[in-house]
N, C-alpha and C. Protein backbone atom coordinates (compact mmCIF):
# COMPACT_ATOMS: atom_id res chain seq x y z
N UNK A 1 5.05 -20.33 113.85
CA UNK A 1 5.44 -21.42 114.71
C UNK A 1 6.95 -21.45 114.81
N UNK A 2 7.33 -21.50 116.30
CA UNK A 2 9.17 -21.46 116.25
C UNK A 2 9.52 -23.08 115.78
N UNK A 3 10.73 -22.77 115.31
CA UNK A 3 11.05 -23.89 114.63
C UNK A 3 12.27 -24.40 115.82
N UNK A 4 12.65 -25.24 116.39
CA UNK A 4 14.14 -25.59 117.21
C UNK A 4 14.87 -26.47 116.85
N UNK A 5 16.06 -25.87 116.48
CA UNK A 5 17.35 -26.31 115.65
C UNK A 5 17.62 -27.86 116.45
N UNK A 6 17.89 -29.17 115.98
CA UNK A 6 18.25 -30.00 116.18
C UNK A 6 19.69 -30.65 115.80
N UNK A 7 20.06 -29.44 114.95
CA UNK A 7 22.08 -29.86 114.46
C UNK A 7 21.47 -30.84 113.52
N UNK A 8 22.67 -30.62 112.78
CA UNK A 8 23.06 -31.76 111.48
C UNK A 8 22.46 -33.14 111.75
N UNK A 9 21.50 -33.53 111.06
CA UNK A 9 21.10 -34.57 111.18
C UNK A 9 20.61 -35.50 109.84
N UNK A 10 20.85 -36.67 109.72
CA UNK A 10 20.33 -37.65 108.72
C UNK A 10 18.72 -37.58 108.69
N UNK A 11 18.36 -36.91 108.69
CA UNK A 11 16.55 -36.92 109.43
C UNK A 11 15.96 -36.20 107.79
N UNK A 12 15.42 -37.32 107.38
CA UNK A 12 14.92 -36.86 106.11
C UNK A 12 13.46 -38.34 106.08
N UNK A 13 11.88 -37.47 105.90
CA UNK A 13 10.99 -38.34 105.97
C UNK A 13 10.18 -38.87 104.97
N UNK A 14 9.89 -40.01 104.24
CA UNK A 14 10.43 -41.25 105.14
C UNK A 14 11.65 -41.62 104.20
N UNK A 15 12.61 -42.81 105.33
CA UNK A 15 13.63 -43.24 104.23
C UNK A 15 13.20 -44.43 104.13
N UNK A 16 13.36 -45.12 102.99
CA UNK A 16 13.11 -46.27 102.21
C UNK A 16 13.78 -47.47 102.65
N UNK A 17 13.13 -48.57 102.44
CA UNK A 17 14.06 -49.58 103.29
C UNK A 17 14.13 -50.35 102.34
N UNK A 18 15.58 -50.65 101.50
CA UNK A 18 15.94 -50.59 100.67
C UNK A 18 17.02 -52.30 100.56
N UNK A 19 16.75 -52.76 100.24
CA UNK A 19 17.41 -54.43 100.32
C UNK A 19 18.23 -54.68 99.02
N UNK A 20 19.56 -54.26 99.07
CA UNK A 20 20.57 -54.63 98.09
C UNK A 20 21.14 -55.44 98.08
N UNK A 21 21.09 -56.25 96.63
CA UNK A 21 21.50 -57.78 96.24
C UNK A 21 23.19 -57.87 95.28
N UNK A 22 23.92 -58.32 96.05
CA UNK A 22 25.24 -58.35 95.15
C UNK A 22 25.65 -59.94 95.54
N UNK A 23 26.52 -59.99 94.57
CA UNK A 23 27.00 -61.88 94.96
C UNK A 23 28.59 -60.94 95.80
N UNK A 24 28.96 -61.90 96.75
CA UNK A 24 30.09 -61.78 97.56
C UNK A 24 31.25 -63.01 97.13
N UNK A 25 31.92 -62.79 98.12
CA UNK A 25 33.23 -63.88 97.64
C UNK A 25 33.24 -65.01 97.75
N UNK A 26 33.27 -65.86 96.80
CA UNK A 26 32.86 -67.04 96.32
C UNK A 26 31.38 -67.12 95.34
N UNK A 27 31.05 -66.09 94.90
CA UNK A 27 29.64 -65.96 94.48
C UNK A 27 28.66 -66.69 95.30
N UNK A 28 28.97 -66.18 96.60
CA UNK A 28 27.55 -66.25 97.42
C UNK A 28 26.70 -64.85 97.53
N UNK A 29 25.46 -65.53 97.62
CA UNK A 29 24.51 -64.38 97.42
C UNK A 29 24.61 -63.68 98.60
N UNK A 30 24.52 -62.09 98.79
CA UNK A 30 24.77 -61.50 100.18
C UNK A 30 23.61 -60.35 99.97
N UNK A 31 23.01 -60.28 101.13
CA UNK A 31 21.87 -58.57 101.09
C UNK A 31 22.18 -57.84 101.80
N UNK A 32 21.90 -56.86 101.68
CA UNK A 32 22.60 -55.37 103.22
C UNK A 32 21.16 -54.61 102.68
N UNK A 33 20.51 -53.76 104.26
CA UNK A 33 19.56 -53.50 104.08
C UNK A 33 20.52 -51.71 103.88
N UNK A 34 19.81 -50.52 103.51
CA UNK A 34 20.25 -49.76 103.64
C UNK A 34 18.68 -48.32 103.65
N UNK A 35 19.15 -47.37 104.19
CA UNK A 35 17.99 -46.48 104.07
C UNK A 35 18.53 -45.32 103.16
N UNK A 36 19.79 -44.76 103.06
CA UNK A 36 19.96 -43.93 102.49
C UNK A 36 19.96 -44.04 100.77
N UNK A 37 18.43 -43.94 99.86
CA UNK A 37 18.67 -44.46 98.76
C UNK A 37 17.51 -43.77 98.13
N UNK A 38 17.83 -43.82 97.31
CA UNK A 38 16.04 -43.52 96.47
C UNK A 38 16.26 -42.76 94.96
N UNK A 39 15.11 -42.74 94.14
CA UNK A 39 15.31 -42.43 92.72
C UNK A 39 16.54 -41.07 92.38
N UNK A 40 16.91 -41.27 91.55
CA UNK A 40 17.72 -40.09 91.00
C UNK A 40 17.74 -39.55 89.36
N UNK A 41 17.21 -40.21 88.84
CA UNK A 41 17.63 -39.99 87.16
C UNK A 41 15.75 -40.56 86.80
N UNK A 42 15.23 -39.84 86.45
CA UNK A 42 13.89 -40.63 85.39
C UNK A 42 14.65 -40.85 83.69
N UNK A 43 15.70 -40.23 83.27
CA UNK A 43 15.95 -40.92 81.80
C UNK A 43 17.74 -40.48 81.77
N UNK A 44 18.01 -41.50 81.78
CA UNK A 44 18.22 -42.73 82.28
C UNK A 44 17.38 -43.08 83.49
N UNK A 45 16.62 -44.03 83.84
CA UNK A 45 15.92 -44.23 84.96
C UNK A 45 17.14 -45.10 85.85
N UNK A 46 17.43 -44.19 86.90
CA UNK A 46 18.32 -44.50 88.18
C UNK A 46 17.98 -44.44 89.22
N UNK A 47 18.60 -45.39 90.14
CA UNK A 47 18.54 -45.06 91.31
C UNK A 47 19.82 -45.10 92.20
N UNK A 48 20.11 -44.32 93.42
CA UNK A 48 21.31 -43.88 94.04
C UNK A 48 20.91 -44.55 95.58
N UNK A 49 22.17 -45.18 95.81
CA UNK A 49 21.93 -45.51 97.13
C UNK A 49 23.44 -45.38 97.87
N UNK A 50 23.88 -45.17 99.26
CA UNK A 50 24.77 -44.86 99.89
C UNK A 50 25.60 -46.10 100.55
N UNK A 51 26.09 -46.28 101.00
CA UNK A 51 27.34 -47.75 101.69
C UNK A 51 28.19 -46.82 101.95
N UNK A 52 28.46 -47.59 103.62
CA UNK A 52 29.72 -47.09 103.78
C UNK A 52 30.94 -48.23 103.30
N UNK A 53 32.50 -47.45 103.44
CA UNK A 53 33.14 -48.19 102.78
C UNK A 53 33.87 -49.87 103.15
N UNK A 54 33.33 -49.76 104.97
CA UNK A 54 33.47 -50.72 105.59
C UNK A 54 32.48 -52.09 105.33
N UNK A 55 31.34 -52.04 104.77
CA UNK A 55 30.55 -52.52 104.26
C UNK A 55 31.26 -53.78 103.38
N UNK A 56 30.32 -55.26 103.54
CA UNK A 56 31.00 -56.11 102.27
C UNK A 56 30.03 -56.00 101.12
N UNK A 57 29.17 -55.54 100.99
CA UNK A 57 28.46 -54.82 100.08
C UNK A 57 29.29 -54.18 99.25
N UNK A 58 30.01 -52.92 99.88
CA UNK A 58 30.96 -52.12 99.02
C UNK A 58 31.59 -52.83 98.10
N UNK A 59 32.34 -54.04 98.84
CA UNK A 59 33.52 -54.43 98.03
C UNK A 59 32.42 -55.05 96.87
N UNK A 60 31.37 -55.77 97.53
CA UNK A 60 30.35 -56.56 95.96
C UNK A 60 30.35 -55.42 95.19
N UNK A 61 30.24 -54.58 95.32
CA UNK A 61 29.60 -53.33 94.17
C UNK A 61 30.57 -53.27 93.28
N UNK A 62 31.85 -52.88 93.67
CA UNK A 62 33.11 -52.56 93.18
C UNK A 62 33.28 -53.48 91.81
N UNK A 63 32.98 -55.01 92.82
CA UNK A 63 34.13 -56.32 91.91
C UNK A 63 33.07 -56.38 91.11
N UNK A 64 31.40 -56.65 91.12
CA UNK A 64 30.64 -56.51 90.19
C UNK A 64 29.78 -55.47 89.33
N UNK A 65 29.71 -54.59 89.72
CA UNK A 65 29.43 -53.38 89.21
C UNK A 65 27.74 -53.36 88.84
N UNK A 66 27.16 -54.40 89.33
CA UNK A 66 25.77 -54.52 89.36
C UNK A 66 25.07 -54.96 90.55
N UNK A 67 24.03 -55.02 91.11
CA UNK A 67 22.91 -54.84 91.80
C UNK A 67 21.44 -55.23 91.81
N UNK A 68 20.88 -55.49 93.01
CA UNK A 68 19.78 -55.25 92.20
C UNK A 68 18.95 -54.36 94.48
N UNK A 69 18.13 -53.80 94.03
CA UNK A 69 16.98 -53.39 95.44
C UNK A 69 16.25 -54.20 95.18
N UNK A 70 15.77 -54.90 96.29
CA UNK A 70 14.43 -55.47 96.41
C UNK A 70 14.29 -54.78 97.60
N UNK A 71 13.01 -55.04 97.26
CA UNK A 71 11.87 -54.14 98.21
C UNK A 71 10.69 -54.88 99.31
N UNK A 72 11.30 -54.96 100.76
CA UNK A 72 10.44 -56.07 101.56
C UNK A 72 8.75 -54.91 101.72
N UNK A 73 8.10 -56.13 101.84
CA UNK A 73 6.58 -55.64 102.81
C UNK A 73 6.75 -55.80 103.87
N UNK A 74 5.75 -55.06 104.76
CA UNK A 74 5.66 -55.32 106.57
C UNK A 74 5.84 -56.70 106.97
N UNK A 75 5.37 -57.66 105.63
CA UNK A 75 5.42 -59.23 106.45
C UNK A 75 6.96 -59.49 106.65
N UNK A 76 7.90 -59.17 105.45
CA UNK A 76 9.49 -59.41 106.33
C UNK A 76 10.15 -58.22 106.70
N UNK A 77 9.79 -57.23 107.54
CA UNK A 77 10.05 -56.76 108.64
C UNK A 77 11.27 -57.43 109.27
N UNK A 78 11.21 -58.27 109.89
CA UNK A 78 12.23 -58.81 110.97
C UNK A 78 13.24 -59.16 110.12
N UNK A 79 12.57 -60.10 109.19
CA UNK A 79 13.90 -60.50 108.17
C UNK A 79 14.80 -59.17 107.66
N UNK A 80 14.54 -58.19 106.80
CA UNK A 80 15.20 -56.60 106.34
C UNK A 80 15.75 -56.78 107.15
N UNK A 81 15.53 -56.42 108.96
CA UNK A 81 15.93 -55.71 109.43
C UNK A 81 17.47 -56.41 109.87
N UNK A 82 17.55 -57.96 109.79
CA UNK A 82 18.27 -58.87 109.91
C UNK A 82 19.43 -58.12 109.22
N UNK A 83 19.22 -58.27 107.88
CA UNK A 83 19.85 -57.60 106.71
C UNK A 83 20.62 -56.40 107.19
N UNK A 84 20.14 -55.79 107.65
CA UNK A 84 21.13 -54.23 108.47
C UNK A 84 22.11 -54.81 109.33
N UNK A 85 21.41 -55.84 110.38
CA UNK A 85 22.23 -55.92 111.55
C UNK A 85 23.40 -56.88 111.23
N UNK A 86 23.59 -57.78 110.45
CA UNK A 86 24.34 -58.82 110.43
C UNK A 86 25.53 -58.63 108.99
N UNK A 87 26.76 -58.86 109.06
CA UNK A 87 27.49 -58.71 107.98
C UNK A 87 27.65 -60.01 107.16
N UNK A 88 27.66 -59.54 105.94
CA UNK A 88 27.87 -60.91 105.07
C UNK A 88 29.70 -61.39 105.29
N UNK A 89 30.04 -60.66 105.66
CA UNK A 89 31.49 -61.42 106.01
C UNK A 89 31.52 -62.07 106.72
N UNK A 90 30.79 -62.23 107.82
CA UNK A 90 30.55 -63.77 108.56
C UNK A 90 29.38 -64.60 108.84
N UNK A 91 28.47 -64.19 107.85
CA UNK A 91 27.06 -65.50 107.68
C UNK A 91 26.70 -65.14 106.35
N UNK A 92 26.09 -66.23 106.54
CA UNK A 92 24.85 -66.36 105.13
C UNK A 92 23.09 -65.80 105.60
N UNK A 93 23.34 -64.71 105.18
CA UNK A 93 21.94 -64.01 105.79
C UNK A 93 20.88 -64.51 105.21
N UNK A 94 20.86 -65.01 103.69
CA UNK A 94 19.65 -65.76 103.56
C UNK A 94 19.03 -67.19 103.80
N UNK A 95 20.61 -68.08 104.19
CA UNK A 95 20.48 -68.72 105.19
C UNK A 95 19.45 -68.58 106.34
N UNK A 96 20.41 -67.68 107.02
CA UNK A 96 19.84 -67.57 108.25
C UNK A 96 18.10 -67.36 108.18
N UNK A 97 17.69 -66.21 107.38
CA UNK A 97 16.58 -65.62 107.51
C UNK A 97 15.38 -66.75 106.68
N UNK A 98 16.34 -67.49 105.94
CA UNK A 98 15.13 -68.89 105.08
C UNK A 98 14.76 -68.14 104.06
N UNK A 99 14.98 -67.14 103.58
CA UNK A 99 14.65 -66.40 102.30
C UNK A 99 15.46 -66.76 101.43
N UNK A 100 14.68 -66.50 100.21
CA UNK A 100 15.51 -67.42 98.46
C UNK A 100 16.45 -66.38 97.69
N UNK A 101 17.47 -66.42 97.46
CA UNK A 101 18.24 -65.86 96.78
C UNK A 101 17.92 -66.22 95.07
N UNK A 102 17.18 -65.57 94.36
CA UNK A 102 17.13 -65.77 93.19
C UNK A 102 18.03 -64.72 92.14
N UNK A 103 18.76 -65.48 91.16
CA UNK A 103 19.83 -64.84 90.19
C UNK A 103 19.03 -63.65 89.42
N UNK A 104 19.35 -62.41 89.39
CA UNK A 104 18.24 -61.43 88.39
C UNK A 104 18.57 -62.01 86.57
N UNK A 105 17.62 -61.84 85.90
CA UNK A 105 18.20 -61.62 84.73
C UNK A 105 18.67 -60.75 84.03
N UNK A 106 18.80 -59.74 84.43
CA UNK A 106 19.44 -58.86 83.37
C UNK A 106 20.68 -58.36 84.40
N UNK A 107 20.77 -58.72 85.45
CA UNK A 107 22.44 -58.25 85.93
C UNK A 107 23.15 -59.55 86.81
N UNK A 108 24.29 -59.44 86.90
CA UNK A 108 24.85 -59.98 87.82
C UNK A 108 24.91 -60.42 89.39
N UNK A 109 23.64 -60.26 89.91
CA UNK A 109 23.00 -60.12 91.73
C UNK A 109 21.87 -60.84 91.90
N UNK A 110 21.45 -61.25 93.43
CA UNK A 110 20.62 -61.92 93.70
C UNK A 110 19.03 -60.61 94.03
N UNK A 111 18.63 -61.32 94.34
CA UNK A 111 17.09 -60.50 94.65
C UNK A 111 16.48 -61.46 95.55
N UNK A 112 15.89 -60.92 95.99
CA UNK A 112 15.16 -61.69 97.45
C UNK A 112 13.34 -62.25 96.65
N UNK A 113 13.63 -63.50 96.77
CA UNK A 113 12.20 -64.03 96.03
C UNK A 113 10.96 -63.68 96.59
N UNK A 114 10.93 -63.53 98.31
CA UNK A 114 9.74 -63.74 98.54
C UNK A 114 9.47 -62.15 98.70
N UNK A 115 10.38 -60.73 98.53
CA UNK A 115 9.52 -59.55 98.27
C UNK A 115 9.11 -58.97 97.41
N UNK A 116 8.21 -58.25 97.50
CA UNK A 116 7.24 -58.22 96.39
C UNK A 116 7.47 -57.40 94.76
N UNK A 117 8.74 -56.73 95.11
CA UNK A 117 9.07 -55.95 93.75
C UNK A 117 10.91 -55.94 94.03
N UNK A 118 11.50 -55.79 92.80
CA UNK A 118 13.08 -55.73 92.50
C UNK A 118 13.33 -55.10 91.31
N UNK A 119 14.30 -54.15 91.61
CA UNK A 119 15.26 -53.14 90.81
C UNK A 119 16.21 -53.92 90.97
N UNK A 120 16.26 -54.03 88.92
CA UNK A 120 17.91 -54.68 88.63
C UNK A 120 18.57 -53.52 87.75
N UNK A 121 20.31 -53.51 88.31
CA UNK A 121 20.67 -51.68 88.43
C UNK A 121 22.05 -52.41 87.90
N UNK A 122 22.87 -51.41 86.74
CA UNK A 122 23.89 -51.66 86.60
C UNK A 122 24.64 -50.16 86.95
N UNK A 123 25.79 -50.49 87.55
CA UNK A 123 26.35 -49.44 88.26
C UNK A 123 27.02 -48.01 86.83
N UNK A 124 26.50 -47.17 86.98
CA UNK A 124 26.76 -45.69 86.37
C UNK A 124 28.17 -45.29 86.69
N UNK A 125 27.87 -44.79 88.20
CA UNK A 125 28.91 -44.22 88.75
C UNK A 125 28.86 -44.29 89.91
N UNK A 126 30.02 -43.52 90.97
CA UNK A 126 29.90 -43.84 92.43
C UNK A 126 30.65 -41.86 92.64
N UNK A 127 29.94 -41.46 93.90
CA UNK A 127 30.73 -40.63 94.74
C UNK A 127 30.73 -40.36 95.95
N UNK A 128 32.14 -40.11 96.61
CA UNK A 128 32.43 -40.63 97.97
C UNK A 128 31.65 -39.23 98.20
N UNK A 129 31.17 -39.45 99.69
CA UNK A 129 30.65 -38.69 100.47
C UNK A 129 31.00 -39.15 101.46
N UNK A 130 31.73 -38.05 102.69
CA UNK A 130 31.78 -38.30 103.69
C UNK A 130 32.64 -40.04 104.08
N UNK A 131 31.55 -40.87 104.79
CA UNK A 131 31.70 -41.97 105.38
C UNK A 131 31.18 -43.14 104.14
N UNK A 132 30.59 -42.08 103.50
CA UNK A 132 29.35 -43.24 102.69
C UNK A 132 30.41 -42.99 101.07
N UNK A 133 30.12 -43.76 100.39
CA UNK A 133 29.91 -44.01 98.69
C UNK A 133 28.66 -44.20 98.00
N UNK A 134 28.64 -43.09 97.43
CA UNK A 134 27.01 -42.91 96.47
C UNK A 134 27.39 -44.09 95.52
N UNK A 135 26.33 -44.79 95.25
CA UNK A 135 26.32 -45.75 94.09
C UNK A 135 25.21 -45.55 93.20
N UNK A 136 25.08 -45.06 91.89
CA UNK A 136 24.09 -44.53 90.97
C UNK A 136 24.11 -45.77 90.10
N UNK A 137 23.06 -46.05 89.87
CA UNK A 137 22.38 -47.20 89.27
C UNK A 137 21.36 -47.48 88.38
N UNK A 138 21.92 -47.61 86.91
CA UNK A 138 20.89 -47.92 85.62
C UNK A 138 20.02 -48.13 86.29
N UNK A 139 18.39 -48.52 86.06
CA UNK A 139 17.54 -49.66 86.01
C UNK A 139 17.03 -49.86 84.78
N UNK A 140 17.58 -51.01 84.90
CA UNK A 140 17.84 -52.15 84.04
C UNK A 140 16.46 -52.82 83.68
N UNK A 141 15.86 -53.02 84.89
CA UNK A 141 14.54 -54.09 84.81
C UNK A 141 13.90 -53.63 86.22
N UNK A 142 12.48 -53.26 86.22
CA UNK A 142 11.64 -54.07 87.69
C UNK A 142 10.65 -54.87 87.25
N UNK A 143 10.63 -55.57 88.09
CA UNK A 143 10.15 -57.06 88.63
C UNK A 143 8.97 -56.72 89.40
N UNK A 144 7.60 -57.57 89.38
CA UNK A 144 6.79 -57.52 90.68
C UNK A 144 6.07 -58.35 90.22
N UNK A 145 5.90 -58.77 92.22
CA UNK A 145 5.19 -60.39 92.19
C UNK A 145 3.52 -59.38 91.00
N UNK A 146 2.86 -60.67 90.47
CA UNK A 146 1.51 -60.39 90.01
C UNK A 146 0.76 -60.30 90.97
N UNK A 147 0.94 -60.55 92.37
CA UNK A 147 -0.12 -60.42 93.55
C UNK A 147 -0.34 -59.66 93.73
N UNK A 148 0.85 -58.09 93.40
CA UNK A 148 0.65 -57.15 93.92
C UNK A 148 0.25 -55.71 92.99
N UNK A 149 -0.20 -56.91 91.82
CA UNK A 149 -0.65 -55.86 91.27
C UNK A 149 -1.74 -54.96 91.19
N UNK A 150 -2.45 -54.22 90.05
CA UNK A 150 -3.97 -53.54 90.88
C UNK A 150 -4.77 -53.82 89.51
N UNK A 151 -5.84 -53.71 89.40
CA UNK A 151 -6.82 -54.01 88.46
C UNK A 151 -5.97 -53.23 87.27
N UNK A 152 -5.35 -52.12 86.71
CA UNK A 152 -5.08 -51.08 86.07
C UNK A 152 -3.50 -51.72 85.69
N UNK A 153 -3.07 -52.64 85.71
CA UNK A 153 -1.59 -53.50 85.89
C UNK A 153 -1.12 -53.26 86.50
N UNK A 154 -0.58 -51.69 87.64
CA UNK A 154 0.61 -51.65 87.78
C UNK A 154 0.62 -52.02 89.26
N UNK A 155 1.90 -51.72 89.96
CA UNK A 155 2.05 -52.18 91.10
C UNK A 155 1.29 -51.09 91.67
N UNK A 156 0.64 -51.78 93.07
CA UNK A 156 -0.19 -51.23 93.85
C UNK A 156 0.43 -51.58 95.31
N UNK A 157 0.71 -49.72 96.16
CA UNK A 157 1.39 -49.68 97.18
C UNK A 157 0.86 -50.56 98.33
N UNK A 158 -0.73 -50.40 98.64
CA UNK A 158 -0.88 -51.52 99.09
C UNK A 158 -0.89 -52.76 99.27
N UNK A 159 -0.89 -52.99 98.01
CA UNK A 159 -0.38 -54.93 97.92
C UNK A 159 1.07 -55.05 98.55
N UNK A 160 1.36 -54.13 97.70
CA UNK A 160 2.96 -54.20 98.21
C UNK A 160 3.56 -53.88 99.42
N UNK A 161 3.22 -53.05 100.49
CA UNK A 161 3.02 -52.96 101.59
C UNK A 161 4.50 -52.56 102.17
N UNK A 162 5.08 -51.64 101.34
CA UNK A 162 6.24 -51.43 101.75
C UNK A 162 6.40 -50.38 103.55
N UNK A 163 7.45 -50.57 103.87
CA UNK A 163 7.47 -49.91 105.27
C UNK A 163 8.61 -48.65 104.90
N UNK A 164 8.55 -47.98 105.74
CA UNK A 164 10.11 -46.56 106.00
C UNK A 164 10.66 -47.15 107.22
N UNK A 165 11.82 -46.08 107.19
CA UNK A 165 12.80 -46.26 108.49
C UNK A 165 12.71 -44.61 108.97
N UNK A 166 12.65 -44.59 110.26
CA UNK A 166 13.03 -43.41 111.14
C UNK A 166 14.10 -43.36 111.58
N UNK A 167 15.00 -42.52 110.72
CA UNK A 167 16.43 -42.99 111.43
C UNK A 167 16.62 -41.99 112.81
N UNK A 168 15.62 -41.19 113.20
CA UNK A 168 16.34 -40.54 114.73
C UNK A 168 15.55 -41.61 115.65
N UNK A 169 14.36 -42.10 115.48
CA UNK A 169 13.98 -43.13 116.25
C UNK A 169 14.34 -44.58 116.27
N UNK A 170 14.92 -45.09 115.29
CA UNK A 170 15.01 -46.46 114.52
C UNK A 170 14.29 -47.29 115.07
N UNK A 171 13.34 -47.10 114.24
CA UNK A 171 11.66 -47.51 113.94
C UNK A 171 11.43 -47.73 112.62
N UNK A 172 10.37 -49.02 112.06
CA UNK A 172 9.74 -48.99 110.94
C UNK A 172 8.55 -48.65 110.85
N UNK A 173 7.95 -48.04 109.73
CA UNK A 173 6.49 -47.25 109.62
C UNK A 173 5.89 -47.74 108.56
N UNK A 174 4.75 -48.60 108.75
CA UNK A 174 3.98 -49.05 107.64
C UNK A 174 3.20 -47.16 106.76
N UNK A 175 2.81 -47.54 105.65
CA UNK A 175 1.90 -46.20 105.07
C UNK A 175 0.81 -47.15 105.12
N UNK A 176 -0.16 -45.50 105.00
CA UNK A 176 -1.65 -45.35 105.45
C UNK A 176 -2.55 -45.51 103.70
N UNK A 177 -3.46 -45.15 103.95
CA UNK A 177 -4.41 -44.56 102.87
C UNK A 177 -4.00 -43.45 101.89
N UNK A 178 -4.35 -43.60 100.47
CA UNK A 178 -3.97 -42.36 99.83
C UNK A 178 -4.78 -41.03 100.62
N UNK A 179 -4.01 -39.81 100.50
CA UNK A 179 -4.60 -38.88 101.24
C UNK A 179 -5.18 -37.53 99.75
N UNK A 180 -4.37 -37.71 98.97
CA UNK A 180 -4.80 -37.13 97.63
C UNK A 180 -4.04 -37.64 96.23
N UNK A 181 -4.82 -37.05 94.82
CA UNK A 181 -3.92 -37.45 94.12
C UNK A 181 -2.77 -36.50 93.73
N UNK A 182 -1.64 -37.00 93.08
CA UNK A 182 -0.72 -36.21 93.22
C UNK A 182 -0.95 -35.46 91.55
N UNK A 183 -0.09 -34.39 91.45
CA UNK A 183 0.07 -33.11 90.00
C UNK A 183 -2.20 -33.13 89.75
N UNK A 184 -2.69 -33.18 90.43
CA UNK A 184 -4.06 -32.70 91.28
C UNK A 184 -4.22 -31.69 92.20
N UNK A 185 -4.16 -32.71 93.25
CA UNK A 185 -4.44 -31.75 94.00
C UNK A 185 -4.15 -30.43 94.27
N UNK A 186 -3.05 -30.06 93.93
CA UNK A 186 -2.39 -28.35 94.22
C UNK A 186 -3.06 -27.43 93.15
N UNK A 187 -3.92 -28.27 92.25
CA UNK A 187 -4.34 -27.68 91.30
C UNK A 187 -5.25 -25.71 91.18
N UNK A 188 -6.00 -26.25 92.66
CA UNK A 188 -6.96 -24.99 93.16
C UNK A 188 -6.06 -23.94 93.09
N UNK A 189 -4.76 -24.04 93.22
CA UNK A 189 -3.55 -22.66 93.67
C UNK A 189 -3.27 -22.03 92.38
N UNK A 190 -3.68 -22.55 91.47
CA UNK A 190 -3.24 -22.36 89.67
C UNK A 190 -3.97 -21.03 89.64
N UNK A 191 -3.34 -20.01 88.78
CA UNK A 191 -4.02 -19.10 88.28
C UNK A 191 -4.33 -18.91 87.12
């Protein structure tokens, strides 16, 4: 099958829609949604997420050096997406959106009450890339509502109902059904 070159592109599937909690100036609670993010370290268990440096996010990261991701379901959709479009340098996004800013306990940042799971992250390290600043991030603690849990305790993707971002379309994508299990299925290929 020919493959046709599309140039340098951010196009990596799916990206995570990723809701970072820092207090801003005056210790108001501020969120910025971001896609470029996802696990990096299982021990230390980390996670890495990108900001550019224009961002008031950035500057939260800097002055506090902690964090936390929360993680929306399809039901706040509109709200996240709020979160991307609007800067905390001139509103109160959880204001606006009627969502609860709750203090994490184990770091310095807010977390969004009504989604269903939160990574609380104390900052490692940072490296500039490009436009963006990598921000690598302990985890510290996750959090998840008990609703979404599954008979077996742990969090269950469906309860939780997280969505992706398409960044060449900018589109959100709910997930489907498990399709197999995983370190399984490839098993038949073993010799």
């Amino acid at each position: 099958m020919k493959k046709i070159s599309i140039g340098p592109r951010t196009l990596l599937y799916p990206h995570p829609d990723l809701i970072i909690g820092t207090y801003g100036p005056g210790d108001r609670p501020d969120a910025m949604a971001a896609a470029w993010g996802g696990i990096c370290s299982s021990d230390p268990p980390s996670v890495a997420i990108s900001v550019q440096r224009g961002r008031q996010t950035y500057e939260n990261l800097f002055k506090h050096r902690e964090f936390t991701i929360s993680i929306p379901s399809v039901d706040h959709v509109k709200e996240a997406d709020y979160f991307g479009i609007a800067s905390g340098r001139d509103t109160d996004k959880f204001a606006d959106t009627g969502l609860t800013p709750i203090k994490a306990d184990h770091v310095n940042a807010p977390y969004v009450g009504e989604f269903p799971a939160v990574l609380e992250c104390r900052l490692l390290q940072t490296v500039d890339i490009g436009v963006h600043t990598q921000f690598i991030g302990e985890i510290l603690d996750v959090k998840v509502s008990e609703s979404v849990l599954g008979p077996d305790g742990k969090p269950d993707i469906k309860k939780i109902r997280p969505f992706a971002y398409d960044s060449m379309r900018r589109e959100y994508y709910g997930f489907g059904d498990v399709i197999e299990k995983a370190f399984s299925a490839g098993l038949e290929f073993r010799r």
